[in-house]
Protein backbone atom coordinates (compact mmCIF):
# COMPACT_ATOMS: atom_id res chain seq x y z
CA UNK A 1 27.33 125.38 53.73
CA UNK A 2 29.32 128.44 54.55
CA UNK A 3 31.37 126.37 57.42
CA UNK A 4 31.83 123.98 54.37
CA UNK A 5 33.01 127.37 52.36
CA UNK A 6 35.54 128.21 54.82
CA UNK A 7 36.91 124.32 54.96
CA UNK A 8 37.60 124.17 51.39
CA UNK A 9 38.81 127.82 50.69
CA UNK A 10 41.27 128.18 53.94
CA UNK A 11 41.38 124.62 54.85
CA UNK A 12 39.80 125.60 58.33
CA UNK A 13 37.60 123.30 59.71
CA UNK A 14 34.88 123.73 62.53
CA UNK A 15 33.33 122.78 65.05
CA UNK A 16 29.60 122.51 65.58
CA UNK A 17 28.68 121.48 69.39
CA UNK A 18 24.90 121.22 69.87
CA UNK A 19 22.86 120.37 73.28
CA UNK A 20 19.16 119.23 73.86
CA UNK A 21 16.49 122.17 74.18
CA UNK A 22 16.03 121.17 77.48
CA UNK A 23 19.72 121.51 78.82
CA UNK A 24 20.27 123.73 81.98
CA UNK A 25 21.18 127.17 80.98
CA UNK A 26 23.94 127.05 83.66
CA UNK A 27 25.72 124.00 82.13
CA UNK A 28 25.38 125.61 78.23
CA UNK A 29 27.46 128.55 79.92
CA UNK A 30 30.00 126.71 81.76
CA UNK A 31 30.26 124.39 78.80
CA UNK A 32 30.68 127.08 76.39
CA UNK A 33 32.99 129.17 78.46
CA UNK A 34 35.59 126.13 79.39
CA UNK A 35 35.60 125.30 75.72
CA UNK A 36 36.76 129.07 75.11
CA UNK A 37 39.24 128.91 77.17
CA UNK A 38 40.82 125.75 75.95
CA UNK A 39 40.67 126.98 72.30
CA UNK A 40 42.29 129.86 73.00
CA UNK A 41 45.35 128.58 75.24
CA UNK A 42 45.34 126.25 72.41
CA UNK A 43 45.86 128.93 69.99
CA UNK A 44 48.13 130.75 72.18
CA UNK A 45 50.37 127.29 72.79
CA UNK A 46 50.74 127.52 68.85
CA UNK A 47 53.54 128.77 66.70
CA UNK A 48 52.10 131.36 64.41
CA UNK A 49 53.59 129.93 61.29
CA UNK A 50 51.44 127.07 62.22
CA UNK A 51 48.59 129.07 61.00
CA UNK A 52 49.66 130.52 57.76
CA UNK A 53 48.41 128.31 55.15
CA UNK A 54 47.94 129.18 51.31
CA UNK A 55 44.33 130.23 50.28
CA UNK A 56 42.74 127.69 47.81
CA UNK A 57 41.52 129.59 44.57
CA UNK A 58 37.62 129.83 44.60
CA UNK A 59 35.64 128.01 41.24
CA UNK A 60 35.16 131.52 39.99
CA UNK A 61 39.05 132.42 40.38
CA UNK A 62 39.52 129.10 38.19
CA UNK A 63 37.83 130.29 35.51
């Protein structure tokens, strides 16, 4: 709900990535630390205007 929030206030979407409870702990980690990386040269690779984007008004601020 809140990544839902997020989506329709900043227009920002997510990501979830989930894995069996059973996965090697060693493969979670590499996983999770490759994907890091590659977001944030991603990021980095990106103009920053690319990232300003106008807030959408909330129901209450509609009101």
């Amino acid at each position: 709900m809140f990544k839902q929030f997020i989506a329709d206030y900043y227009g920002v979407h997510a990501v979830t990535y989930e894995m069996g409870d059973n996965t090697e702990r060693q493969l979670i980690n590499h996983v999770a630390q490759t994907s890091a990386l590659l977001l944030m040269e991603q990021m980095l690779d990106t103009p920053p205007d690319a990232f300003r984007r106008e807030q959408r008004p909330t129901a209450e601020e509609k009101q």
